[in-house]
Protein backbone atom coordinates (compact mmCIF):
# COMPACT_ATOMS: atom_id res chain seq x y z
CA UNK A 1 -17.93 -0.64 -13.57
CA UNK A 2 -14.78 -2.17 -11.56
CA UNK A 3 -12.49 -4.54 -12.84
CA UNK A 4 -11.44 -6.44 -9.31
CA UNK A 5 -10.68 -9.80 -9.67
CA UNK A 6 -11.63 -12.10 -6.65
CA UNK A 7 -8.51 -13.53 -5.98
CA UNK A 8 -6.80 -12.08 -2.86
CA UNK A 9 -5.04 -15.01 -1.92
CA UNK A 10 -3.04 -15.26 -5.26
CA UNK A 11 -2.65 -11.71 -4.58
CA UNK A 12 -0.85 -12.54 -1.58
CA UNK A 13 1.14 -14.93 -3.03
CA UNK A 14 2.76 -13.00 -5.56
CA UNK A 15 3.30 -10.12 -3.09
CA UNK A 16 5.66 -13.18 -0.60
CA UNK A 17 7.06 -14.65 -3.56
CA UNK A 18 8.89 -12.26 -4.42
CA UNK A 19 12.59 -12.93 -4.13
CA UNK A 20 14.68 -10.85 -1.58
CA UNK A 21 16.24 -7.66 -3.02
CA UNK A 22 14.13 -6.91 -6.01
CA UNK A 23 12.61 -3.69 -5.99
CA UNK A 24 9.66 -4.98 -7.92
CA UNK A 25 6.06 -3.96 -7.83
CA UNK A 26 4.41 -7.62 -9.92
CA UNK A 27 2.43 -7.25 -12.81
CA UNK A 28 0.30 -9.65 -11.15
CA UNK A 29 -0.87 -6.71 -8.55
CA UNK A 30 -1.09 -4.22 -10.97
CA UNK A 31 -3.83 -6.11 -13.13
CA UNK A 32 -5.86 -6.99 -9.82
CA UNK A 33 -5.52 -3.61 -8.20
CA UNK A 34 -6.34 -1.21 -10.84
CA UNK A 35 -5.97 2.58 -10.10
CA UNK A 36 -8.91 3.08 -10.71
CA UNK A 37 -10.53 0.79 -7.95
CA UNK A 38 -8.61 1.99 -5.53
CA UNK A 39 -11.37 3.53 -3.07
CA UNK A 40 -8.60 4.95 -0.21
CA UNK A 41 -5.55 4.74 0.94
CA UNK A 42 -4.23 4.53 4.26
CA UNK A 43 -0.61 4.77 5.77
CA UNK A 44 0.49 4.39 9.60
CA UNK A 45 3.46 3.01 11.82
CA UNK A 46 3.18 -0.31 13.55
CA UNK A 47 5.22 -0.42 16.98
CA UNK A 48 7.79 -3.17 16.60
CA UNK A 49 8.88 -3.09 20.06
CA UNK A 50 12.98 -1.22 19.13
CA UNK A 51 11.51 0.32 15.40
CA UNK A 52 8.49 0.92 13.87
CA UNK A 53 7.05 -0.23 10.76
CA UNK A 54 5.27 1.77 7.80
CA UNK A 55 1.78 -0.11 6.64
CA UNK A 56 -0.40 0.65 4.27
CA UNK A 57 -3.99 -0.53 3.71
CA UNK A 58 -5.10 -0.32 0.12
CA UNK A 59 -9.16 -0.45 0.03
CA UNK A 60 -10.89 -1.35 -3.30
CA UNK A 61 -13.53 -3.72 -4.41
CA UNK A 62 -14.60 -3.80 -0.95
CA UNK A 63 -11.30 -5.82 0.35
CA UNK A 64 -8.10 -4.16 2.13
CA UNK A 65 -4.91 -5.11 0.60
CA UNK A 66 -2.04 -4.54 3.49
CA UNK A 67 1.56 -3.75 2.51
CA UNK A 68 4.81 -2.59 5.00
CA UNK A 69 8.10 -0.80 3.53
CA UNK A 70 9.63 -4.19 4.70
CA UNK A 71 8.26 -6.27 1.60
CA UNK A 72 10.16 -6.44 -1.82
CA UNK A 73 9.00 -3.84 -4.44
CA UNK A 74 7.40 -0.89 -1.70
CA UNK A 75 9.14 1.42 -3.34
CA UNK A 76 7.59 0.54 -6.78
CA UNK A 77 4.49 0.26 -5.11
CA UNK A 78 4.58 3.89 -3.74
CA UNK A 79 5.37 5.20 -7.30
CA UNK A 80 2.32 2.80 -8.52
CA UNK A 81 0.38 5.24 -5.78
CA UNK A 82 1.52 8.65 -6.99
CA UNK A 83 -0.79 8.17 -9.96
CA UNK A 84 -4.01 8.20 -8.35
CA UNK A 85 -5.32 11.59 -8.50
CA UNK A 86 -4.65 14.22 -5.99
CA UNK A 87 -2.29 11.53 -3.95
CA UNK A 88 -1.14 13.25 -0.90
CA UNK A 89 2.93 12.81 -1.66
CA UNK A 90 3.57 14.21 2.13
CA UNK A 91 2.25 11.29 3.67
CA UNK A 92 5.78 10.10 4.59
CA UNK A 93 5.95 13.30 7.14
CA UNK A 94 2.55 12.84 8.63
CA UNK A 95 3.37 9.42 9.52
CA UNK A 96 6.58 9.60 10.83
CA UNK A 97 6.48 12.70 13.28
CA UNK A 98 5.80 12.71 16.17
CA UNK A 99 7.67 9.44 17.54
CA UNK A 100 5.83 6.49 18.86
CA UNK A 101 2.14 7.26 18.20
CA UNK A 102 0.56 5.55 15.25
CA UNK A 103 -0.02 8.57 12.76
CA UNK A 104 -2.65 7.06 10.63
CA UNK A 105 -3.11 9.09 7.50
CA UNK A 106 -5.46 9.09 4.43
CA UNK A 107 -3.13 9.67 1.60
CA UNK A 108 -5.79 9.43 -0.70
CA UNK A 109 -9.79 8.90 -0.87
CA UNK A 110 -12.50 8.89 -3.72
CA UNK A 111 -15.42 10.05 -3.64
């Protein structure tokens, strides 16, 4: 039985609102994006012309939640992901190498 909660956009919200500098991951996520909905996860780089940017698409509930290492909290949110089970913790490595290609890699999938 899942326990998503249709409310994306306040999802969003909270995510923005947070002010610069906190390394906070908000309760408010937490409660809407339960571990155990979490269907896959999915990191990659985004070309941003002189860097690139680490993304990650959280599916669950049948909605994709997208987070970058540029938003406050990312790396509360990564230690958030280390609890789902069997959570592929050398993710950062596959993404990163080589240089200037997009790298996509499922960290973790259920089922």
């Amino acid at each position: 039985m899942t326990t998503c909660r249709p409310a994306v956009n306040r999802l969003r919200k909270t995510w923005a609102g947070l002010r610069p500098g906190r390394d906070r991951f908000p309760d408010d996520i937490r409660q809407q994006l339960p571990l155990a909905d979490i269907r896959r996860v999915t990191f990659y780089k985004r070309d941003e012309l002189t860097t690139d940017l680490i993304c990650c698409e959280v599916e669950a509930c049948g909605q994709t939640w997208f987070f970058h290492e540029e938003a406050d909290g990312w790396e509360e949110f990564l230690r958030y992901l280390d609890f789902l089970p069997n959570f592929r913790t050398d993710w950062p490595q596959a993404v990163v190498h080589p240089a200037f290609a997009a790298n996509e890699t499922v960290a973790f999938k259920r089922g």
